[in-house]
Protein backbone atom coordinates (compact mmCIF):
# COMPACT_ATOMS: atom_id res chain seq x y z
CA UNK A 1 -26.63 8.49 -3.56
CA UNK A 2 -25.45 11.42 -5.15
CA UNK A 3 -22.35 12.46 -6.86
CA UNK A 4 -18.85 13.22 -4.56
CA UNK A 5 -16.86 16.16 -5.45
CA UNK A 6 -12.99 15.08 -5.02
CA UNK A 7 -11.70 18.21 -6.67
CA UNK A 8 -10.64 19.01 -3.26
CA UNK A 9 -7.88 16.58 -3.29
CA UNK A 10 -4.76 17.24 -4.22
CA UNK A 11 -2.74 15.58 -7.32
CA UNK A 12 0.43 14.38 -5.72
CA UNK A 13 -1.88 13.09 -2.87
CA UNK A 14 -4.16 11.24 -4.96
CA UNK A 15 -0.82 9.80 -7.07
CA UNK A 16 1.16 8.96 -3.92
CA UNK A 17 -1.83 6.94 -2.10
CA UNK A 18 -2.97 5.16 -5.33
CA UNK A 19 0.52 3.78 -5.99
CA UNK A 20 1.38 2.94 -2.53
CA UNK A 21 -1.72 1.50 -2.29
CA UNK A 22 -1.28 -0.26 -4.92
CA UNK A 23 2.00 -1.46 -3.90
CA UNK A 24 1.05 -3.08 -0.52
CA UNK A 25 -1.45 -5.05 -1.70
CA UNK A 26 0.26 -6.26 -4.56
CA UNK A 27 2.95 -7.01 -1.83
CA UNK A 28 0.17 -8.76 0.58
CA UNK A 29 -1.46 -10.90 -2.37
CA UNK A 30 1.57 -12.10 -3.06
CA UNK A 31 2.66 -13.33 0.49
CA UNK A 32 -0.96 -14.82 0.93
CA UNK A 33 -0.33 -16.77 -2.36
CA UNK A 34 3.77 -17.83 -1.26
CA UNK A 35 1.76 -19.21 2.09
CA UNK A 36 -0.87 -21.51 0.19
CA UNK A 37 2.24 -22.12 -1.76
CA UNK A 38 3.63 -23.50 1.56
CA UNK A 39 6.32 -21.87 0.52
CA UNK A 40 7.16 -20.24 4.51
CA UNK A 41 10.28 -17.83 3.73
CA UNK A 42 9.18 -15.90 0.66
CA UNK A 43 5.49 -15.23 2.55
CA UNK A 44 6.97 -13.94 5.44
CA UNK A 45 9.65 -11.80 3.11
CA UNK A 46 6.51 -10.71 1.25
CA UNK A 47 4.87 -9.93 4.23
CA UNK A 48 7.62 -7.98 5.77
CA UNK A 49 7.84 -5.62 2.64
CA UNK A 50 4.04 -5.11 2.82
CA UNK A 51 4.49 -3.77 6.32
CA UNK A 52 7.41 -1.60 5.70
CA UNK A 53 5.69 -0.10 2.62
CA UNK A 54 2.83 0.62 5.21
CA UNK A 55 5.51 2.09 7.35
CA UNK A 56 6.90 4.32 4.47
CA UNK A 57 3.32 5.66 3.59
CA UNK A 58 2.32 6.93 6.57
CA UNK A 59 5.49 8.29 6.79
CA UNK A 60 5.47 9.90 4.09
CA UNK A 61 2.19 11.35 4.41
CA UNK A 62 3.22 12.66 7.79
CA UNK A 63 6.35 14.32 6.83
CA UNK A 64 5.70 15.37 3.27
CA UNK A 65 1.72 15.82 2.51
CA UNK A 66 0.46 17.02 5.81
C-alpha cells in the first residue's frame, strides 16, 4: 500500500463531512443504546434525528459543495 495524496480535497469539505459524520453516528449509537435500554420513544427520537442529519448532509453537499 502506498501513501494517498488528499491535498486534493477541499477544507470546508473535509470539516463539513467529518462533523456531520460525526454527528449521525453519535446520533445512531445513541438510539441503538436507548433500544437495549428498552427504552422505545427516545430510540426512535434518536433515530429520527440520525436520519434527518443524513437528510441535511446530502443536502448540503448538493446545494452548497458541489
Amino acid at each position: 500500500m502506498g501513501l494517498v495524496d488528499i491535498g486534493g480535497i477541499e477544507p470546508k469539505f473535509f470539516a463539513t463531512s467529518a462533523i456531520f459524520i460525526l454527528l449521525i453516528l453519535s446520533l445512531l449509537s445513541m438510539g441503538i443504546l436507548r433500544t437495549f435500554q428498552q427504552r422505545v420513544r427516545p430510540a426512535v427520537v434518536f433515530f429520527v434525528l440520525s436520519a434527518a442529519s443524513l437528510v441535511l448532509f446530502i443536502w448540503i453537499i448538493n446545494a452548497w459543495l458541489l
